[in-house]
N, C-alpha and C. Protein backbone atom coordinates (compact mmCIF):
# COMPACT_ATOMS: atom_id res chain seq x y z
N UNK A 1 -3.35 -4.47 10.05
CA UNK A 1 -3.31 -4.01 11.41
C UNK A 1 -2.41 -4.92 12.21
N UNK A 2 -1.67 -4.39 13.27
CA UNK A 2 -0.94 -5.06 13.82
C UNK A 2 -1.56 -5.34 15.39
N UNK A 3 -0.81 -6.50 16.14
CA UNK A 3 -1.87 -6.88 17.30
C UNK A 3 -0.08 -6.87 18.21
N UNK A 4 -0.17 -5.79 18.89
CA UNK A 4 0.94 -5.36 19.32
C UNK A 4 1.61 -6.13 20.76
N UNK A 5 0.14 -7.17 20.92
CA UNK A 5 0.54 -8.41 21.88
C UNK A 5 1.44 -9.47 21.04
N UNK A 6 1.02 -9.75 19.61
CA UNK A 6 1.62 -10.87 19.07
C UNK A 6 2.72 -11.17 18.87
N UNK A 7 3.33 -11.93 18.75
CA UNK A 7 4.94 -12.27 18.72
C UNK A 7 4.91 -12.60 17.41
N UNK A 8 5.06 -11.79 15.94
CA UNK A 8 5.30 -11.96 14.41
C UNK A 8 6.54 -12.76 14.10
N UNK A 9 7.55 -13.21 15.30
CA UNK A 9 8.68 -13.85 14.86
C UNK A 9 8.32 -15.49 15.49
N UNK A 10 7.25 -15.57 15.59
CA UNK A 10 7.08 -17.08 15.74
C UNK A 10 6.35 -17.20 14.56
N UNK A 11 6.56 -18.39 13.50
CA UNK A 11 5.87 -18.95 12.68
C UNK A 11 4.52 -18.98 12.88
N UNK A 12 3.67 -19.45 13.23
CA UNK A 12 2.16 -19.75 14.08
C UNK A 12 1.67 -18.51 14.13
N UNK A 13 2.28 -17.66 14.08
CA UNK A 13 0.90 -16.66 14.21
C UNK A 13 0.42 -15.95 13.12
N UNK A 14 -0.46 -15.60 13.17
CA UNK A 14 -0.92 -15.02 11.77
C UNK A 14 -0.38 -13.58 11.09
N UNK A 15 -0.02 -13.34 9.75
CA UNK A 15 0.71 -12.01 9.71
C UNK A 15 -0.48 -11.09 9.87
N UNK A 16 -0.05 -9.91 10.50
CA UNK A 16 -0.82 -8.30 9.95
C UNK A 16 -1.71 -8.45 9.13
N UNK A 17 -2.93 -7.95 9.44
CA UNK A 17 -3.61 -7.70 7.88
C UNK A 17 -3.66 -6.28 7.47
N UNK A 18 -3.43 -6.48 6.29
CA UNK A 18 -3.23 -4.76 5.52
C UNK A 18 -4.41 -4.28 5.24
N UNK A 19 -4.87 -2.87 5.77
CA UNK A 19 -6.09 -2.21 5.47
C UNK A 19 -6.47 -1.41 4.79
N UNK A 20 -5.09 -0.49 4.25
CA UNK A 20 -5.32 0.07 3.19
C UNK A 20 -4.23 -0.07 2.23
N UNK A 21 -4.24 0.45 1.08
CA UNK A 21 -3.12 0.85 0.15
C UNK A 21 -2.94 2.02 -0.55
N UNK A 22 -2.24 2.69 -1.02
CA UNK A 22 -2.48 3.81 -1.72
C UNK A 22 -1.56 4.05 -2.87
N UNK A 23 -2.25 4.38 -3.91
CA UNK A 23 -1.92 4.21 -5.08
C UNK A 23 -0.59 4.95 -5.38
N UNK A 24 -0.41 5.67 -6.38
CA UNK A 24 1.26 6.56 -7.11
C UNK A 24 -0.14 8.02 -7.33
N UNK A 25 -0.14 8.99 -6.97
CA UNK A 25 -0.99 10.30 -7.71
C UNK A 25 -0.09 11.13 -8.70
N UNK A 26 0.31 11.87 -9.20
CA UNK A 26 0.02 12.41 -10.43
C UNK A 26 2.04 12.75 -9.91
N UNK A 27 1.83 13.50 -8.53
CA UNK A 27 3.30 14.18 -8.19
C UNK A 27 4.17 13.07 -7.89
N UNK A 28 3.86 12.15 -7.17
CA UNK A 28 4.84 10.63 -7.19
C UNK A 28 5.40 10.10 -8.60
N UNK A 29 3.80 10.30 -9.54
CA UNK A 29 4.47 9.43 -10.57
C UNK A 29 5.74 10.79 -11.03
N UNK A 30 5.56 12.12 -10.89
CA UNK A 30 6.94 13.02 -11.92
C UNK A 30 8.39 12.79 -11.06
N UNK A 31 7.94 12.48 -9.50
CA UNK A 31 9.16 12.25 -9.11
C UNK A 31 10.17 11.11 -9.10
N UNK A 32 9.04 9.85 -9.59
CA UNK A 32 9.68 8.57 -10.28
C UNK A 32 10.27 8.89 -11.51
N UNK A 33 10.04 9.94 -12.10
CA UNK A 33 10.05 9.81 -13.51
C UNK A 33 12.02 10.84 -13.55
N UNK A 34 11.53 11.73 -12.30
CA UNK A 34 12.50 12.82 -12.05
C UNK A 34 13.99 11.74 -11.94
N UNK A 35 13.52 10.80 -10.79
CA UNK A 35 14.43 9.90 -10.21
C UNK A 35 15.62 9.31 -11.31
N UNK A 36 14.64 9.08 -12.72
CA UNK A 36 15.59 7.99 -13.42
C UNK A 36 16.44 8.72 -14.40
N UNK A 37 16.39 9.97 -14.16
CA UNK A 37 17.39 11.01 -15.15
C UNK A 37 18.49 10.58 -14.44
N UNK A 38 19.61 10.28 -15.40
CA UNK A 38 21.25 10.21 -15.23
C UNK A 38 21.89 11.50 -14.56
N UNK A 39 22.56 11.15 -13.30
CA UNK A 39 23.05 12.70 -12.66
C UNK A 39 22.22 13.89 -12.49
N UNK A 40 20.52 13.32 -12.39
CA UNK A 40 20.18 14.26 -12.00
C UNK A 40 20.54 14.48 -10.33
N UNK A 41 20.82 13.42 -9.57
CA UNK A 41 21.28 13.78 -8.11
C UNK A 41 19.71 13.90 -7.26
N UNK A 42 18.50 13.73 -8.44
CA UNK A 42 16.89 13.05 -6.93
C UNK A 42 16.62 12.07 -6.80
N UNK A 43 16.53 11.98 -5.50
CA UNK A 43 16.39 10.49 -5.17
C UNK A 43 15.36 10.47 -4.05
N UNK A 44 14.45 9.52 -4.98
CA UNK A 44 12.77 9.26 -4.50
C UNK A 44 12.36 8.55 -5.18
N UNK A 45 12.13 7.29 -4.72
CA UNK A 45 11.87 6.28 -4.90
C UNK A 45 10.28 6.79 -6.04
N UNK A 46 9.57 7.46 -5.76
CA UNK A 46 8.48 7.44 -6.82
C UNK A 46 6.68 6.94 -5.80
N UNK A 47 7.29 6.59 -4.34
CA UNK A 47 6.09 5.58 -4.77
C UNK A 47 5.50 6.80 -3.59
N UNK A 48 4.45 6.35 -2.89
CA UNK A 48 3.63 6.94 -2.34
C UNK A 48 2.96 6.34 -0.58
N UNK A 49 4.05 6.00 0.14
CA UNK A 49 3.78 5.27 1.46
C UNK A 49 2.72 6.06 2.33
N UNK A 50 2.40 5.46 2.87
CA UNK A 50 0.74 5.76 3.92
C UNK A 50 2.03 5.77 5.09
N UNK A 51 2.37 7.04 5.77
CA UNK A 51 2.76 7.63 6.89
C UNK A 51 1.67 7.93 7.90
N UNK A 52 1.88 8.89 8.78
CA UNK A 52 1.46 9.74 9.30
C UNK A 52 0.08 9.33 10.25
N UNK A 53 -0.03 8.15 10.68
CA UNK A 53 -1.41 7.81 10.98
C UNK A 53 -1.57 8.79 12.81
N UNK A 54 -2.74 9.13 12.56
CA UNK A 54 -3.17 9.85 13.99
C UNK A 54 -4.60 9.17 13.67
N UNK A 55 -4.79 8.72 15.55
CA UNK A 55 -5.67 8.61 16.51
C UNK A 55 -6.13 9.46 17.16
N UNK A 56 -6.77 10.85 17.31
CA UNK A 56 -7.53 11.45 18.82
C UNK A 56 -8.84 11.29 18.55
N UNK A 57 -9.27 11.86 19.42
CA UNK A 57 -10.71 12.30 20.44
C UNK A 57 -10.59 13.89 20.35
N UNK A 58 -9.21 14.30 19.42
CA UNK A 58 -9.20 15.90 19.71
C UNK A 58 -9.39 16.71 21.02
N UNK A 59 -9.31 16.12 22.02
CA UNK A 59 -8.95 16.47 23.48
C UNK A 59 -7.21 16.96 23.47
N UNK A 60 -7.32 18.48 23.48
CA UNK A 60 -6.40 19.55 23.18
C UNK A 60 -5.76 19.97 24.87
N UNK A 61 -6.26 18.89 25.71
CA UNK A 61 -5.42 19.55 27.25
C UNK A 61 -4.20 17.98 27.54
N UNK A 62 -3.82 18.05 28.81
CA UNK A 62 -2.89 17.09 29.03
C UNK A 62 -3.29 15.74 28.70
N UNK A 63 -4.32 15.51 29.11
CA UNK A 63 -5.28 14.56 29.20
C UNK A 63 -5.79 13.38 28.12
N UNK A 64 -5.33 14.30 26.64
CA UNK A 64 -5.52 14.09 25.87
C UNK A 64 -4.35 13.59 25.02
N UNK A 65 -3.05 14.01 25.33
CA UNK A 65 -2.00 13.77 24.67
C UNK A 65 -1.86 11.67 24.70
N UNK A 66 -0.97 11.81 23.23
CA UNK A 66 -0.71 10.34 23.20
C UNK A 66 -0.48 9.55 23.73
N UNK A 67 -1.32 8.44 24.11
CA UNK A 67 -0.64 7.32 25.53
C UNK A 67 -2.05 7.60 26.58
N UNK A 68 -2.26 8.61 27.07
CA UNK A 68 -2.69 8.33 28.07
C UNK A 68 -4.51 8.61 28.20
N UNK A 69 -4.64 8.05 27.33
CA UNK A 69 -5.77 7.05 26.69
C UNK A 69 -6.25 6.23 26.07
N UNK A 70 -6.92 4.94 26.53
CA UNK A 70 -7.09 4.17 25.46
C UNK A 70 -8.20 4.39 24.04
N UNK A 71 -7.71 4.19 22.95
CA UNK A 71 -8.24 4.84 21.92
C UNK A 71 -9.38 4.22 21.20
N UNK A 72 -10.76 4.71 21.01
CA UNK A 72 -11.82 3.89 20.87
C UNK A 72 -12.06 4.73 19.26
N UNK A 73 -11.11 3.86 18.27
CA UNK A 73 -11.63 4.56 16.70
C UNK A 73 -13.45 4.75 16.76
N UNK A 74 -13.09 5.86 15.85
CA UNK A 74 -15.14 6.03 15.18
C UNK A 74 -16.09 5.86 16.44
N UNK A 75 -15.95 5.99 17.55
CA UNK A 75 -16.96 6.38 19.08
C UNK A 75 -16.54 7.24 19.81
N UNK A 76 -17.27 7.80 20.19
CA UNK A 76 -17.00 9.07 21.49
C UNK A 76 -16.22 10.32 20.68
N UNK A 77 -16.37 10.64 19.16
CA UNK A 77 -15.37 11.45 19.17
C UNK A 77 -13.95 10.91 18.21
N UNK A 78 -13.92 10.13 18.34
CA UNK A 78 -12.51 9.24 18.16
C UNK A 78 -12.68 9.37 16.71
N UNK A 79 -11.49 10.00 15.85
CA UNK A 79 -11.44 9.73 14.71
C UNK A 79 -9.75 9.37 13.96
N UNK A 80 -9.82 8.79 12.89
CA UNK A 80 -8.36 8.30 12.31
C UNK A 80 -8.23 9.50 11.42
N UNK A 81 -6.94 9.10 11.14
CA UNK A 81 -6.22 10.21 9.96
C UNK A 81 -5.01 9.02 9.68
N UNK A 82 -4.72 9.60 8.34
CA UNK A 82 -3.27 9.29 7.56
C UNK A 82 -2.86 10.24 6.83
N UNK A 83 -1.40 10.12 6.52
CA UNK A 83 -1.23 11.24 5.48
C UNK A 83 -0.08 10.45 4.00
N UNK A 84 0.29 10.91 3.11
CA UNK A 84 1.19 10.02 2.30
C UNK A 84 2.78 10.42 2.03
N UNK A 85 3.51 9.47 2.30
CA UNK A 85 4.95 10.48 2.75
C UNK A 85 5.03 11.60 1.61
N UNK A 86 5.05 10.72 0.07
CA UNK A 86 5.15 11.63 -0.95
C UNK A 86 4.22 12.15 -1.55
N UNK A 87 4.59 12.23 -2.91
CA UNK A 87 3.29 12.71 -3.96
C UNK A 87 2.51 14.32 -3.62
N UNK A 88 1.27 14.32 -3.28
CA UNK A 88 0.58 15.33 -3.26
C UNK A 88 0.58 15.79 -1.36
N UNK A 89 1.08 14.53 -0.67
CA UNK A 89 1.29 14.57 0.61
C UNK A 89 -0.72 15.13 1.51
N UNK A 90 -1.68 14.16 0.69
CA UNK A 90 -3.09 14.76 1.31
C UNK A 90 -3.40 14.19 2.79
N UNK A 91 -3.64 15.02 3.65
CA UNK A 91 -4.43 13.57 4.70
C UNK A 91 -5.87 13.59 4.66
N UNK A 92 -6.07 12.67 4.60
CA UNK A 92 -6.80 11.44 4.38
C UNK A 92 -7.58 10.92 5.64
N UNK A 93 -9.04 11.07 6.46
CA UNK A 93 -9.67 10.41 7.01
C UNK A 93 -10.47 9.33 6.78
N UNK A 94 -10.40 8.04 7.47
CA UNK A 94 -10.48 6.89 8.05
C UNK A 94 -12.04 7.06 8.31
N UNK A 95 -13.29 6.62 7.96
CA UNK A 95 -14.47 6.38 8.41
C UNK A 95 -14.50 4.98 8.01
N UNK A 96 -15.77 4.92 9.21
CA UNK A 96 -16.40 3.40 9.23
C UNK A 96 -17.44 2.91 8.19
N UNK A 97 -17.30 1.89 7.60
CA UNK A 97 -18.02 1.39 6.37
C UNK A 97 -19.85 2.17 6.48
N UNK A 98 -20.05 3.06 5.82
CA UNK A 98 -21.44 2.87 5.37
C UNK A 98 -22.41 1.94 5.89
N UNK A 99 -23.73 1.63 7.03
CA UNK A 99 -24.89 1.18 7.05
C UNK A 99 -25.71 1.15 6.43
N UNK A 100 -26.39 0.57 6.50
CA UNK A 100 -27.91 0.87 5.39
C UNK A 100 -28.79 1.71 6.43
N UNK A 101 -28.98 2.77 5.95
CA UNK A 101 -29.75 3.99 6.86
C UNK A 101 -29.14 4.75 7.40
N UNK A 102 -27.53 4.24 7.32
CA UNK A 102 -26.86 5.17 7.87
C UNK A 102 -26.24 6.71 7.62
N UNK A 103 -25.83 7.44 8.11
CA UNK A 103 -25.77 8.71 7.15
C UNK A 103 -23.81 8.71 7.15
N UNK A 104 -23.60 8.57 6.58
CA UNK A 104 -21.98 7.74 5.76
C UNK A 104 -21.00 7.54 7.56
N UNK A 105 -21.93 6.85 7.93
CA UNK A 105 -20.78 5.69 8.94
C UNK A 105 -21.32 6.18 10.64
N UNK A 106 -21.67 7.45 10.42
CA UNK A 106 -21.97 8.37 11.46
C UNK A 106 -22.62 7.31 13.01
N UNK A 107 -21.87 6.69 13.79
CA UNK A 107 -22.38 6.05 14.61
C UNK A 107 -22.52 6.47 15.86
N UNK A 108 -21.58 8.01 16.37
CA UNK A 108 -22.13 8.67 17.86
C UNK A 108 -23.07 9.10 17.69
């Protein structure tokens, strides 16, 4: 995660911490595989980057559009998404770790 106050080009501060990763699925690995044919002319790297991240509250009027709210993940509504540039291209929701009693993260 990035802390969009921090200044990353001063030594001293601490880097990003990475929160997720995502593996190669089945269609990344044929297009790595596609990639290394001689003159085949595709070019795709193979791997499988975490794009696409969305933040709403799903508030569908002006009000709601990007920016002009501050965004409270997993409360009020608030949920994450990602999607993967390549491969099978799935998106992918973001819940909050499991409680004990909890019913899988469910905290509104």
């Amino acid at each position: 995660m990035f802390d969009v106050g921090a200044n990353y080009g001063n030594p001293s501060t601490p880097p990003p911490v990475r929160i997720l990763a995502q593996g190669r699925d089945a269609s990344a690995t044929l297009d790595s595989a596609l990639g290394s044919v001689p003159g085949s002319g595709f070019q795709n790297e193979g791997d499988n980057e975490i794009t696409g991240w969305h933040l709403s509250d799903g508030d569908p009027t002006p009000k709601g559009l990007l920016g002009a709210k501050n965004p409270n993940p997993f409360k009020a509504g608030w949920r994450l998404f990602y999607t993967g540039q390549h491969g099978d291209k799935f998106t992918w929701e973001i819940t909050p770790a499991r409680e004990q009693g909890d019913e899988q993260g469910k905290h509104n």
